[in-house]
Protein backbone atom coordinates (compact mmCIF):
# COMPACT_ATOMS: atom_id res chain seq x y z
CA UNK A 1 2.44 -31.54 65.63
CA UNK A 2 1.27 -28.66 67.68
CA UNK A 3 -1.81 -26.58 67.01
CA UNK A 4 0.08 -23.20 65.90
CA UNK A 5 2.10 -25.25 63.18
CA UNK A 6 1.28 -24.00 60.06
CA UNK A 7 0.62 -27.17 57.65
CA UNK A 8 1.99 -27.80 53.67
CA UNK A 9 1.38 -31.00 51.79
CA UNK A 10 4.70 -32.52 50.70
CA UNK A 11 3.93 -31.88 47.28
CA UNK A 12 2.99 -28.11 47.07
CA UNK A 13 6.00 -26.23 45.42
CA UNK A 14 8.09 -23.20 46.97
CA UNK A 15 6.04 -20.62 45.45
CA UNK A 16 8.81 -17.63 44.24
CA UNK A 17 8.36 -14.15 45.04
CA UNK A 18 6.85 -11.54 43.19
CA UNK A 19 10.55 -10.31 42.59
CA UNK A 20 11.59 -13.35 41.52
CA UNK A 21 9.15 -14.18 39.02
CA UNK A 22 9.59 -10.01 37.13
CA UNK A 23 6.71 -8.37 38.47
CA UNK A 24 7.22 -5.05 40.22
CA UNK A 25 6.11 -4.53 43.75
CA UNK A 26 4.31 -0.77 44.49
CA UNK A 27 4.93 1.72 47.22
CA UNK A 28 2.29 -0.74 49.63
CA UNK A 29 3.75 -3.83 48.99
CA UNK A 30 1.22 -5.28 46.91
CA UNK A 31 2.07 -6.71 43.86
CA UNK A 32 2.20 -4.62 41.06
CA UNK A 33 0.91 -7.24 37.91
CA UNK A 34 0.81 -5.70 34.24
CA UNK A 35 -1.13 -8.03 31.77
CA UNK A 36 1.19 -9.00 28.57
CA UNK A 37 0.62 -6.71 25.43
CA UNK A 38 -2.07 -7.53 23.52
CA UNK A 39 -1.08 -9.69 20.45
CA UNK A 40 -0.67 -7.66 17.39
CA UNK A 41 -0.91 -8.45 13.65
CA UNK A 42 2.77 -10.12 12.84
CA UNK A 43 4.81 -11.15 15.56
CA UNK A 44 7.56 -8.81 17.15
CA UNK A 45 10.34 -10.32 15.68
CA UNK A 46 11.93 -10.64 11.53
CA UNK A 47 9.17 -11.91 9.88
CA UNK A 48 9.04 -15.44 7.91
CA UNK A 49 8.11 -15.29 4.09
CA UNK A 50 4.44 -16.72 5.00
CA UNK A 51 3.53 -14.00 7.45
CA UNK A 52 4.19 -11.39 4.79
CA UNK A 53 2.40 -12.85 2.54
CA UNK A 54 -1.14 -14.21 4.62
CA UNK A 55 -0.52 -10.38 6.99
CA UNK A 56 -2.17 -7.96 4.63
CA UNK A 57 -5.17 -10.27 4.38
CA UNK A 58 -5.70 -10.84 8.21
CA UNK A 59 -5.45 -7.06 7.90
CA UNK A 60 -8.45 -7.04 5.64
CA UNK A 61 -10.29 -9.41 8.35
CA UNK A 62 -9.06 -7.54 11.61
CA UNK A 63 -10.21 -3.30 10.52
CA UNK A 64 -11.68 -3.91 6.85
CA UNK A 65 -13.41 -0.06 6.69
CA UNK A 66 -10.46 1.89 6.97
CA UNK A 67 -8.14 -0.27 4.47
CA UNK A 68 -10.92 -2.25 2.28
CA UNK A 69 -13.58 0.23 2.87
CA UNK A 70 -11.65 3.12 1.98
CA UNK A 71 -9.81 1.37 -0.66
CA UNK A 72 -13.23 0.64 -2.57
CA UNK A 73 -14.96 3.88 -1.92
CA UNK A 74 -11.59 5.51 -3.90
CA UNK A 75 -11.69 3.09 -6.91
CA UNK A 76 -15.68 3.71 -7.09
CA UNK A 77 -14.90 7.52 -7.05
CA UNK A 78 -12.29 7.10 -9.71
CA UNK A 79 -14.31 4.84 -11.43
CA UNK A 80 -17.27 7.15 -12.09
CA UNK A 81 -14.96 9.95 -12.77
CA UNK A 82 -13.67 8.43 -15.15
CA UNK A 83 -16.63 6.62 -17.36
CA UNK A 84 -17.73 11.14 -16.43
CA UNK A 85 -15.15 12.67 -17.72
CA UNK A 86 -13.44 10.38 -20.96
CA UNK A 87 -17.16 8.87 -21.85
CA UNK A 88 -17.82 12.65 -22.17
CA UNK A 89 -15.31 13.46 -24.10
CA UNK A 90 -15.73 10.57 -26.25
CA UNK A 91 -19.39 11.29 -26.79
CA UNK A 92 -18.74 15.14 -28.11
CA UNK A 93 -15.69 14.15 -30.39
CA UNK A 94 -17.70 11.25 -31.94
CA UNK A 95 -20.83 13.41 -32.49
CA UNK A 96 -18.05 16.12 -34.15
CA UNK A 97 -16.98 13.78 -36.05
CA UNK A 98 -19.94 12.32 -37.35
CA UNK A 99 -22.38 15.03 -37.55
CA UNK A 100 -20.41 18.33 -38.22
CA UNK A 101 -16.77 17.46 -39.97
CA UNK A 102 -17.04 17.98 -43.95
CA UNK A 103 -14.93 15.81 -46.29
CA UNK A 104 -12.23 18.27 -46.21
CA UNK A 105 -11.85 18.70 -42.82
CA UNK A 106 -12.80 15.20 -41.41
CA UNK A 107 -9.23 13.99 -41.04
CA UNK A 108 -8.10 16.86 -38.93
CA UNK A 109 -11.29 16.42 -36.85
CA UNK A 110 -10.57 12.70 -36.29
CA UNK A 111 -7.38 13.56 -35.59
CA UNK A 112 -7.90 16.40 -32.96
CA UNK A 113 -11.03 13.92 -31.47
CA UNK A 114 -8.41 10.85 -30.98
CA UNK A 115 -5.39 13.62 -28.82
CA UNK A 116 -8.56 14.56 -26.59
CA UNK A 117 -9.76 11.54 -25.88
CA UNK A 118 -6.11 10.57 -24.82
CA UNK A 119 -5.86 14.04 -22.84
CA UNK A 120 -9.31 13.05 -21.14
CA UNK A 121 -7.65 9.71 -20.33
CA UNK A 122 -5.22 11.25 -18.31
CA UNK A 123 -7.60 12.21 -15.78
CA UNK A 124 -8.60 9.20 -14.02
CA UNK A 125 -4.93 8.14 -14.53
CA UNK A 126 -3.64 11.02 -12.20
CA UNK A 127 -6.84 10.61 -9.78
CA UNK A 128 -5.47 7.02 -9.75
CA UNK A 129 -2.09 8.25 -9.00
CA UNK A 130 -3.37 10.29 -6.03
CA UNK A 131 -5.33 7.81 -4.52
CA UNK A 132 -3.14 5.17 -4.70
CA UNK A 133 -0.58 7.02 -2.15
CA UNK A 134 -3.44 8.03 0.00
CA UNK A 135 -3.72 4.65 0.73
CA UNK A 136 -0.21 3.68 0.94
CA UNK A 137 -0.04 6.42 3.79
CA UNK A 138 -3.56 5.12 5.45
CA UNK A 139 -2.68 1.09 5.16
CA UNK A 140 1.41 2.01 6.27
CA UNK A 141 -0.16 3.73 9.27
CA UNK A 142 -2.32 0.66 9.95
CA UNK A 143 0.13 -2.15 9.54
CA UNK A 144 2.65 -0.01 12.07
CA UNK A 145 -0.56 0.26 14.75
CA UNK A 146 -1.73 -3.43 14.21
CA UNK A 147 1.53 -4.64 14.62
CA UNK A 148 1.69 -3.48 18.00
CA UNK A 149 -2.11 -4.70 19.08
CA UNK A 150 -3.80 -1.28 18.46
CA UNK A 151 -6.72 -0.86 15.61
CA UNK A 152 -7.88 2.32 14.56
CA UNK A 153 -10.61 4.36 13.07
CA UNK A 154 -10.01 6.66 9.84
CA UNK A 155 -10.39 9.27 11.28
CA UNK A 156 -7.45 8.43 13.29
CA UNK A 157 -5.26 7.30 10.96
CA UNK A 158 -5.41 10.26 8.63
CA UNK A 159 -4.88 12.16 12.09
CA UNK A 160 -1.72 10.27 12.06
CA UNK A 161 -0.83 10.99 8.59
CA UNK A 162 -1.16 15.14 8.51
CA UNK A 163 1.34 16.44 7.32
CA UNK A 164 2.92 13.48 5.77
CA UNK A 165 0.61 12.68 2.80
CA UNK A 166 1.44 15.51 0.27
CA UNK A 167 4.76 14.57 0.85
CA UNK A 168 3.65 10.68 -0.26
CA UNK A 169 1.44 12.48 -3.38
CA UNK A 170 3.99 14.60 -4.19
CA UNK A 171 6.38 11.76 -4.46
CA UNK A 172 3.74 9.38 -6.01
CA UNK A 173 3.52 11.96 -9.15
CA UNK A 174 6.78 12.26 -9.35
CA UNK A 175 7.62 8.85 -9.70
CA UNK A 176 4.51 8.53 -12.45
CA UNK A 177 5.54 11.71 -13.90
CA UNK A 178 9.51 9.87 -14.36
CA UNK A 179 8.07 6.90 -15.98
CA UNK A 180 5.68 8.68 -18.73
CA UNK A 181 8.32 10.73 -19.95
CA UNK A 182 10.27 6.99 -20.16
CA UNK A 183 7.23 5.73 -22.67
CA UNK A 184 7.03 9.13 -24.50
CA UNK A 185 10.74 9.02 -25.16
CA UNK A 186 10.02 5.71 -27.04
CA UNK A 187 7.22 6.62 -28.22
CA UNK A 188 9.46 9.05 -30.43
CA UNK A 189 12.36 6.79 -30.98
CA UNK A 190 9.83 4.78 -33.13
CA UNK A 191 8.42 7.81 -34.30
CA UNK A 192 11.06 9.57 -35.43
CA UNK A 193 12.52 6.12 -37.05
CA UNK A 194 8.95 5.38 -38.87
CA UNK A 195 10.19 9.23 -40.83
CA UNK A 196 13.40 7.62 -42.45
CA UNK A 197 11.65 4.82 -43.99
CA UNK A 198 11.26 0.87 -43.53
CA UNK A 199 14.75 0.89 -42.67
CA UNK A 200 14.49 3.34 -39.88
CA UNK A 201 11.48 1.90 -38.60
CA UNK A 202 13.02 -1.47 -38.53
CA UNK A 203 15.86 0.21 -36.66
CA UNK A 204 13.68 2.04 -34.64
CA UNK A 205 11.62 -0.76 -33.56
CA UNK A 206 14.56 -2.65 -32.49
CA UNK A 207 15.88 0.07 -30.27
CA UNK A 208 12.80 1.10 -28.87
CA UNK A 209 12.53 -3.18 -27.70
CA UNK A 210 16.37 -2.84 -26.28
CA UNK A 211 15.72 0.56 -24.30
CA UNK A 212 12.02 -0.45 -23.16
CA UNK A 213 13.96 -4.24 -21.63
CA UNK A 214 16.62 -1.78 -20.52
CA UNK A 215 13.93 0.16 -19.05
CA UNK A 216 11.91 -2.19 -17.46
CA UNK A 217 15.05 -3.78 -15.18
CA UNK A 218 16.04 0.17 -14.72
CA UNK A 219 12.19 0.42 -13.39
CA UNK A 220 12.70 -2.51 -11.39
CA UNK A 221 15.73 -1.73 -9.89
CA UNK A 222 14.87 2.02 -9.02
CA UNK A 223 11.47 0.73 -8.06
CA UNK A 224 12.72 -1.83 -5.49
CA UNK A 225 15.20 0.74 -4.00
CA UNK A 226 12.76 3.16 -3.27
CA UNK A 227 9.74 0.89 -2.09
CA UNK A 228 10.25 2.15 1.58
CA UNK A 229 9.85 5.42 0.81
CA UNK A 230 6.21 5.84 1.70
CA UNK A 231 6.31 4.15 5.15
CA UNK A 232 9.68 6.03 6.16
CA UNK A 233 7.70 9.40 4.92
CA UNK A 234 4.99 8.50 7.18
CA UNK A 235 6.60 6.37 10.14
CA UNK A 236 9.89 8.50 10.59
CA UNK A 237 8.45 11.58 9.51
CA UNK A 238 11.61 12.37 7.37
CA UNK A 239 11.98 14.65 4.15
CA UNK A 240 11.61 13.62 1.07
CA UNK A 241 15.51 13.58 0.23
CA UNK A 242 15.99 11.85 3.60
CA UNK A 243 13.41 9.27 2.71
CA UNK A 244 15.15 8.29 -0.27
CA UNK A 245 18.65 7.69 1.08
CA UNK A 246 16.77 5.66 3.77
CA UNK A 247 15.04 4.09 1.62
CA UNK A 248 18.41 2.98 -0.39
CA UNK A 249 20.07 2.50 2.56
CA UNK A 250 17.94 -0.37 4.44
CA UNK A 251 17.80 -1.97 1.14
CA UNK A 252 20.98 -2.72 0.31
CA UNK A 253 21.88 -6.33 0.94
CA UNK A 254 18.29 -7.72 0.61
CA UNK A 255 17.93 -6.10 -2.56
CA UNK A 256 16.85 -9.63 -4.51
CA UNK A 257 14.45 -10.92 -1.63
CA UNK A 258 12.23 -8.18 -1.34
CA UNK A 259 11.71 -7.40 -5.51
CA UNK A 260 11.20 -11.42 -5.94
CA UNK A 261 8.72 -10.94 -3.11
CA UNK A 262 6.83 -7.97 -4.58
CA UNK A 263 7.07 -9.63 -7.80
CA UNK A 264 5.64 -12.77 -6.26
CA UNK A 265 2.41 -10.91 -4.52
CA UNK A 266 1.93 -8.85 -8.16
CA UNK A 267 1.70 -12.56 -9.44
CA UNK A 268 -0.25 -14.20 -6.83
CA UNK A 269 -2.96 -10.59 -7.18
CA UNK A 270 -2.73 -10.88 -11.12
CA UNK A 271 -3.64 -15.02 -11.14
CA UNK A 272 -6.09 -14.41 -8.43
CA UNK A 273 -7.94 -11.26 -10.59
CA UNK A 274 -7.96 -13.78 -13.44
CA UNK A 275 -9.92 -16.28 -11.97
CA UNK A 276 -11.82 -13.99 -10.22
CA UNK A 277 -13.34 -12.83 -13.82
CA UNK A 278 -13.05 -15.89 -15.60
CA UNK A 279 -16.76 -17.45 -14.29
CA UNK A 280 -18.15 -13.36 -15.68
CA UNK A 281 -16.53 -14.13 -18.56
CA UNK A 282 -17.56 -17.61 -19.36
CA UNK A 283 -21.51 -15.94 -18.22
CA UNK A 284 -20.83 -13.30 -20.97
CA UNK A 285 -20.32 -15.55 -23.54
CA UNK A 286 -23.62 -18.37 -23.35
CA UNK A 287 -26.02 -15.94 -21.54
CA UNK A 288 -27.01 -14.08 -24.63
CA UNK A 289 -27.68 -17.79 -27.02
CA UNK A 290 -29.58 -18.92 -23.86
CA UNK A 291 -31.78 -15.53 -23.97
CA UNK A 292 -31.53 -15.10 -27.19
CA UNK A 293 -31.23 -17.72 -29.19
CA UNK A 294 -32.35 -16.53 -32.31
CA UNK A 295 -30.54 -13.45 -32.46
CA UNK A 296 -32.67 -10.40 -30.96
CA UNK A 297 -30.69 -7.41 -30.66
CA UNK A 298 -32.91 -6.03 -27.79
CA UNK A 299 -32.04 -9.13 -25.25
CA UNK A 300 -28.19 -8.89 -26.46
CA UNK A 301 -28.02 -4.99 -25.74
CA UNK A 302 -29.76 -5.90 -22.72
CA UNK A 303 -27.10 -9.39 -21.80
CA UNK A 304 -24.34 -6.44 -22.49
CA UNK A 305 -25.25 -3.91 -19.98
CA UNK A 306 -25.58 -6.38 -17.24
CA UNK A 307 -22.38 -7.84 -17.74
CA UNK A 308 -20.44 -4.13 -18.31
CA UNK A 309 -21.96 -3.47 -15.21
CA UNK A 310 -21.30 -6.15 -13.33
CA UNK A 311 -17.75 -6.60 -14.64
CA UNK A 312 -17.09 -2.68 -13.76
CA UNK A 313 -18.46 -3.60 -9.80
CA UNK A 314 -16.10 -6.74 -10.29
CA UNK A 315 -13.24 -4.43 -11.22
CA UNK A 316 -13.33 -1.96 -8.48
CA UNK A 317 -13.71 -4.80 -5.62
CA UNK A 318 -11.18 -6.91 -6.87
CA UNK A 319 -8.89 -2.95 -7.34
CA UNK A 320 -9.65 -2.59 -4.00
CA UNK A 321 -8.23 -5.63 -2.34
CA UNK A 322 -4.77 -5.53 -4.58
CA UNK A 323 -4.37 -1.65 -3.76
CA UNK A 324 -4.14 -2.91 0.23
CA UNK A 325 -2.04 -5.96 -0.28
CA UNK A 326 0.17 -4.15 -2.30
CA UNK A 327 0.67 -1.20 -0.11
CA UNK A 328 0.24 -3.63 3.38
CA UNK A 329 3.08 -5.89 1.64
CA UNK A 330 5.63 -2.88 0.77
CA UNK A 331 4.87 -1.48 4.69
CA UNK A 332 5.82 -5.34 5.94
CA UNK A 333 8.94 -5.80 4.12
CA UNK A 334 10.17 -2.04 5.34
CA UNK A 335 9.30 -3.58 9.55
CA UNK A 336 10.60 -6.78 8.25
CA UNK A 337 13.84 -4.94 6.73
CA UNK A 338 14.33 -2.60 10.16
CA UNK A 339 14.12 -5.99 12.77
CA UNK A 340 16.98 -7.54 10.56
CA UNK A 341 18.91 -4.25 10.23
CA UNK A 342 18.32 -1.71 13.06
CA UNK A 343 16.51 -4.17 15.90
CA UNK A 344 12.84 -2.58 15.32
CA UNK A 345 11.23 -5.25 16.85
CA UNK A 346 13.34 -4.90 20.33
CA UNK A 347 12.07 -1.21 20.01
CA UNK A 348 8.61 -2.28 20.04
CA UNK A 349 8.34 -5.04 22.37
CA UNK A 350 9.96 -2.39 24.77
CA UNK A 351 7.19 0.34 23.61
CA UNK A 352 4.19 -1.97 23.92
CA UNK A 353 4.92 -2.93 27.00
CA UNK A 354 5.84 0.47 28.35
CA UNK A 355 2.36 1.47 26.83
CA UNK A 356 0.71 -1.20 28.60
CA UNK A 357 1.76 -0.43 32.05
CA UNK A 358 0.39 3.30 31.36
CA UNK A 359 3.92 4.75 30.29
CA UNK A 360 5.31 6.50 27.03
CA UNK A 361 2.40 5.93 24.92
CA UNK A 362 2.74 9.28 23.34
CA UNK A 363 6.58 7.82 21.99
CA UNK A 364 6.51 7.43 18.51
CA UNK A 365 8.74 3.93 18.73
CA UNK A 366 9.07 4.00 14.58
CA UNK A 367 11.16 6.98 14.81
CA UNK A 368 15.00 7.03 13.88
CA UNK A 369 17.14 9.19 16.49
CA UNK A 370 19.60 12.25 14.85
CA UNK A 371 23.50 12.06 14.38
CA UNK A 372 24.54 12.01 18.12
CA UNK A 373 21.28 11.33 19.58
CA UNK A 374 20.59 8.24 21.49
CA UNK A 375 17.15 6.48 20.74
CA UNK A 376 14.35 7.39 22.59
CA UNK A 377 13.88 4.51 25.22
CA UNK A 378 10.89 3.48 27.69
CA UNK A 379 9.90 6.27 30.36
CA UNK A 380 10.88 4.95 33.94
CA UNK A 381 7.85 4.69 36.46
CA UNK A 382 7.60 7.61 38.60
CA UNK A 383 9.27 9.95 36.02
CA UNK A 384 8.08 12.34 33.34
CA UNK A 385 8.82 12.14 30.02
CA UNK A 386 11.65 14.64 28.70
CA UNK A 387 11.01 17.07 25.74
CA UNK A 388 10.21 15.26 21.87
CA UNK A 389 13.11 15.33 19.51
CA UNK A 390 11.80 17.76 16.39
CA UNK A 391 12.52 14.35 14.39
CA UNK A 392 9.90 12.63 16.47
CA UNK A 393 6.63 13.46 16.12
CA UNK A 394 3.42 12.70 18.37
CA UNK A 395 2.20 8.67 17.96
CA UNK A 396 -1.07 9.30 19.60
């Protein structure tokens, strides 16, 4: 063996070239090595029934102050508006009732009393309303940016969301507006049946049981059909009327899988709330003989408060965590629904790795291309990005 002869051990293997392993060579030759995206919240592929359901609470772990955080600070606000505005209203018809209705007019009194209490009602129910699709818009946004590795501020996601979350209110009240005229049209079937006498209420009662089943699977149905609506107002920054046939559209075909899994996460939420309050409830009940055993009303006043209180606190954490799972759940199963249908997750692994190597991060890769427009794909290196379609709108 001669001095110049480059040595190799038998066993070292033929190392391939950079070419030949995927990596992209620059202009000097070197190798030009991208690091893999970083790993999101679900994988980038049609999700499995477990990773719907344990998602939304790794999303609680991963950025808890824009989804939890935000989530509780809304059901406190709501919360003290309402003990504000229908304790207040309670207080003053009570005290009208008791301290300045005569025998004559005390029915009408009690009467007028009981329809504002119910109109004061309404108030936290519509603040409730509202916030609720404020947070469908802030935890869609999320679950679309933690799927592909990113996690953002508030700030930034309600930067993301201008624009897009009257359209989510407005829809949000409409929906709740649809479903209270449902209830007040029973109301006066029963009504209106209670005027003909036992036999009309008995026939009253008994349609007002077939129309509210009949409405419940219509609610259902409708409900289930339109649960995409929110994330395609946000994500494809469509119109409302174009939201809705999308919403129809993807769907279709997986109508029974995604209502029994929303119907399976209200169930696992509602059990879960349950035994979150039962060890309050069990305190409620033997505090007060162990404080008062014989009976003091002072101690038992006292036993009450704390446990209102604490049940109230109980309430809006435990409001908090089910307004996220719901909303992170209904923003899965639309992903879920557009990897099965329309090859989403293809789409993204292409975007997040563009956006890793420093190209087309400004792409919004949720976006749905016109009638006769081809999808938006990955910017080649050493090009600039052409104009944005008005149907896409800025991701960053």
């Amino acid at each position: 063996m001669t001095d110049n002869q480059q040595w190799q051990s038998p066993s070292a293997p033929d190392v391939p070239s950079p070419q030949a392993q995927g990596y992209a060579a620059d202009p000097q030759g070197a190798r030009g090595w991208t690091p893999p995206p970083r790993p999101g919240l679900i994988p980038l592929r049609p999700l499995d029934f477990g990773t719907i359901l344990g998602a939304p609470y790794r999303l609680l772990r991963r950025n808890p102050r824009p989804t939890f955080g935000m989530s509780l600070l809304l059901q406190g606000v709501i919360l003290l508006i309402s003990l504000a505005v229908v304790g207040t209203a309670t207080f003053t018809s009570l005290s009208r009732v008791e301290f300045s209705a005569t025998a004559a007019d005390a029915d009408e009194i009690l009467a007028g009393s009981v329809a504002a209490i119910l109109l004061s009602s309404l108030v936290p129910l519509a603040l409730a309303v509202v916030a609720t699709a404020i947070m469908q818009g802030i935890v869609v946004l999320e679950i679309a940016r933690q799927s592909l590795g990113e996690k953002l501020r508030f700030r930034q996601l309600l930067a993301l969301a201008k624009g897009r979350l009257l359209a989510v209110v407005g829809y949000s009240v409409a929906l709740s507006g649809a479903l209270v005229v449902g209830i007040l049209l029973l109301v006066t079937v029963v009504a209106g049946g209670s005027l003909l006498g036992p036999a009309g209420v008995a026939i009253a009662v008994a349609l007002a049981v077939l129309l509210g089943l009949g409405g419940v699977a219509l609610a259902a149905f409708v409900g289930t059909k339109l649960a995409f609506v929110p994330s395609i107002l946000l994500l494809e920054r469509a119109s409302l009327r174009e939201a809705i046939g999308r919403s129809w559209q993807l769907t279709a075909g997986s109508f029974w899988r995604i209502l029994g899994t929303l119907l399976l996460v209200a169930l696992i939420l509602n059990v879960a709330s349950s035994i979150a309050a039962t060890p309050l409830q069990i305190v409620s009940f033997i505090l007060p003989a162990v404080l008062a055993p014989t009976g003091e009303e002072t101690a038992i006043n006292a036993v009450a408060v704390i446990v209102t209180v604490v049940s109230l606190l109980l309430t809006v954490v435990v409001s908090a965590v089910v307004l996220v799972v719901q909303s992170a759940t209904t923003a899965l199963l639309y992903i879920d629904q557009r990897m099965r249908r329309e090859g989403l997750d293809l789409e993204l692994t292409r975007y997040a790795e563009a956006r890793q190597s420093g190209r087309d991060g400004a792409r919004n890769p949720f976006a749905v291309a016109s009638p006769g427009q081809t999808p938006p794909g990955p910017t080649p290196p050493g090009t600039s990005p052409g104009p944005t379609p008005p149907s896409v709108s800025p991701w960053t």
